[in-house]
N, C-alpha and C. Protein backbone atom coordinates (compact mmCIF):
# COMPACT_ATOMS: atom_id res chain seq x y z
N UNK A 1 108.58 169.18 221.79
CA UNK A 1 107.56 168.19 221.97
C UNK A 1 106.40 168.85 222.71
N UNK A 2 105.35 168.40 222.18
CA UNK A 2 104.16 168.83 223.19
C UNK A 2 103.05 167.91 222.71
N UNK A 3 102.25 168.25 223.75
CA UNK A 3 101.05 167.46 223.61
C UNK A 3 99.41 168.19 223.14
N UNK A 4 98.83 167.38 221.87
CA UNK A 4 97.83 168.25 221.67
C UNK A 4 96.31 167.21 221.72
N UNK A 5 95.23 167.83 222.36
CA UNK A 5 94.29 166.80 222.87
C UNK A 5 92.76 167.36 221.82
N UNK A 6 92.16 165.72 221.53
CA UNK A 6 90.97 166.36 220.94
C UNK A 6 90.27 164.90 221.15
N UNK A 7 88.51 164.99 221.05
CA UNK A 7 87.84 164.01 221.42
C UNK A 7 87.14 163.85 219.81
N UNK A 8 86.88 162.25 220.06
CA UNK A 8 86.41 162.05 219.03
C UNK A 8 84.67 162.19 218.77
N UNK A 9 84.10 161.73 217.93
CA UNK A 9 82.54 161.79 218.26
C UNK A 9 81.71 161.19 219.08
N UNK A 10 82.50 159.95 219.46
CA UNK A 10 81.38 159.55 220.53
C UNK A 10 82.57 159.99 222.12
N UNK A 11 82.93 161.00 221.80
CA UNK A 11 83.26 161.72 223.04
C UNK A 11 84.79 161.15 224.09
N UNK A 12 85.35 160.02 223.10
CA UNK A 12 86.40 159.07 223.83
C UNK A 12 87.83 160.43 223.41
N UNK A 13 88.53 160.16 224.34
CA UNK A 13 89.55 161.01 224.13
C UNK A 13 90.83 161.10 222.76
N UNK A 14 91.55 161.78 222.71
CA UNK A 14 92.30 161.38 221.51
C UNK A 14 93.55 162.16 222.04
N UNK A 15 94.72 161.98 222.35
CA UNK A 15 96.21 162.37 222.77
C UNK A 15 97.16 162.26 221.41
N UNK A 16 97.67 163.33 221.41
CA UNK A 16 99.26 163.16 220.57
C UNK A 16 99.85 164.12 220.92
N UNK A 17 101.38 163.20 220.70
CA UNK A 17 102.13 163.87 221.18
C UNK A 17 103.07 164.21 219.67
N UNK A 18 103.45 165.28 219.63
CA UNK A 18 104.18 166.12 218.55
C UNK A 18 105.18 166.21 218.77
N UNK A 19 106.14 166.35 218.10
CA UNK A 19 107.44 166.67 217.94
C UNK A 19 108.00 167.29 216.93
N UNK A 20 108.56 168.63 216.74
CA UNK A 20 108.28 169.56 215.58
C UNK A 20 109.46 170.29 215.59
N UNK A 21 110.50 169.90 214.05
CA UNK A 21 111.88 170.51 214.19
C UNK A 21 111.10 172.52 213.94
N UNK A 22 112.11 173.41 215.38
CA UNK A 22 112.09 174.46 215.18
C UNK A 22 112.39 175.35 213.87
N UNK A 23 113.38 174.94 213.45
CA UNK A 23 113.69 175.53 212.22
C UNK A 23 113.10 174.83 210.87
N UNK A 24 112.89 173.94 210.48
CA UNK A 24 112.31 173.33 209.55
C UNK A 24 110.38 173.56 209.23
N UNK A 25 110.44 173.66 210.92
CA UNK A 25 108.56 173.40 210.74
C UNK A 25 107.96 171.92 210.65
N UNK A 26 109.19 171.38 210.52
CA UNK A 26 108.70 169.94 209.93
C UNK A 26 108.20 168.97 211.40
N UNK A 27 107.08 168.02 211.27
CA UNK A 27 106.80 167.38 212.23
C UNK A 27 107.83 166.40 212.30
N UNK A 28 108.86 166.06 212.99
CA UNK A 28 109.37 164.84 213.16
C UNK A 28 108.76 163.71 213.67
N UNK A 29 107.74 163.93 214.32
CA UNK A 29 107.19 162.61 214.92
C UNK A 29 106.03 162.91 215.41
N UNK A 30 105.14 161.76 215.72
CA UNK A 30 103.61 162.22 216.17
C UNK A 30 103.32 160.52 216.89
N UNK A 31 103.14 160.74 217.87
CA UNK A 31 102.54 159.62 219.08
C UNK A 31 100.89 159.57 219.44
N UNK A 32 100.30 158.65 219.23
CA UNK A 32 98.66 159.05 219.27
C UNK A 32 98.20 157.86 219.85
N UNK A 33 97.06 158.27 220.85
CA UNK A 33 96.65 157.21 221.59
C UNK A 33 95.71 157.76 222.61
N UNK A 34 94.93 156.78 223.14
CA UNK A 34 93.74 157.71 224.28
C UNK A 34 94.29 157.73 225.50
N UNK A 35 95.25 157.36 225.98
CA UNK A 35 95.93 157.37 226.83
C UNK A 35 97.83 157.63 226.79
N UNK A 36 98.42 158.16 226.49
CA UNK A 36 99.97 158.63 226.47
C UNK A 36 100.73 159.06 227.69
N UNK A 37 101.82 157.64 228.40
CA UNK A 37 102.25 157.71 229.50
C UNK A 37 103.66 158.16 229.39
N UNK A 38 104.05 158.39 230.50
CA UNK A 38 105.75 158.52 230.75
C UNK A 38 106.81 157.51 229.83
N UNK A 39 106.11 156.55 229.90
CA UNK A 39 107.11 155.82 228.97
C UNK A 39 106.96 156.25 227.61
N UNK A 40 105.62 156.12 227.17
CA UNK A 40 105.62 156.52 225.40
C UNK A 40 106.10 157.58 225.35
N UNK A 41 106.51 158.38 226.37
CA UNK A 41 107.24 159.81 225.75
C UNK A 41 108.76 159.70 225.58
N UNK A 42 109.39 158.59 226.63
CA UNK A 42 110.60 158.56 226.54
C UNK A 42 110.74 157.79 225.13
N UNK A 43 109.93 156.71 224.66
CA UNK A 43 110.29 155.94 223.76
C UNK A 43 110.19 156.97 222.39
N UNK A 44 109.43 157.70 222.05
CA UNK A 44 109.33 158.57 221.11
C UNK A 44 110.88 159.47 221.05
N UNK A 45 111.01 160.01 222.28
CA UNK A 45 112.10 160.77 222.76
C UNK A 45 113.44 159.75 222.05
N UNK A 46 113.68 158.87 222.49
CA UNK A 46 114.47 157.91 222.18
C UNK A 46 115.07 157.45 220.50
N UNK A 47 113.43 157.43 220.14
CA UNK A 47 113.41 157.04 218.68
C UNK A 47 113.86 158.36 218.38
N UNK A 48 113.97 159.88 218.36
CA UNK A 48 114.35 160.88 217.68
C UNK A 48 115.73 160.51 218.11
N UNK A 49 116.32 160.37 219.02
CA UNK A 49 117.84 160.90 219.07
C UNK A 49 118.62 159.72 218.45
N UNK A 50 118.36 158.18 218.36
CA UNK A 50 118.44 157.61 218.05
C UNK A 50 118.18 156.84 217.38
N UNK A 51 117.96 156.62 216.01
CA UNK A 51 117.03 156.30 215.22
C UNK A 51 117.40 154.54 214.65
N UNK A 52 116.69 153.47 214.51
CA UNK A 52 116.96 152.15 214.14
C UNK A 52 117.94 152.46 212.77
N UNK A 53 118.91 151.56 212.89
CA UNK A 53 119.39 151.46 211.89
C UNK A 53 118.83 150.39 211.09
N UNK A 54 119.14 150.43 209.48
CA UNK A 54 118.46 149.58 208.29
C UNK A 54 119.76 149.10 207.20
């Protein structure tokens, strides 16, 4: 997981957070928002190890 930051044009911030299987390359997940707290990381965190069942 990590976090990658970029602003938009009128200069407001832009956060995501990534999550990227090592061996695959593949993004598993992506969290985006102008602000990304302790909780949205656990809940992302959460949703990978545990995923809703259907």
């Amino acid at each position: 997981m990590d976090f990658v930051a970029d602003a938009l044009f009128d200069r407001r911030k832009l956060r995501m957070l990534t999550a990227v299987d090592l061996y695959t390359r593949e993004c598993v997940a992506i969290d985006v928002g102008q602000s990304l707290k302790g909780e949205d990381v656990l809940r992302t965190h959460r949703q990978l190890l545990c995923p809703p069942i259907h």
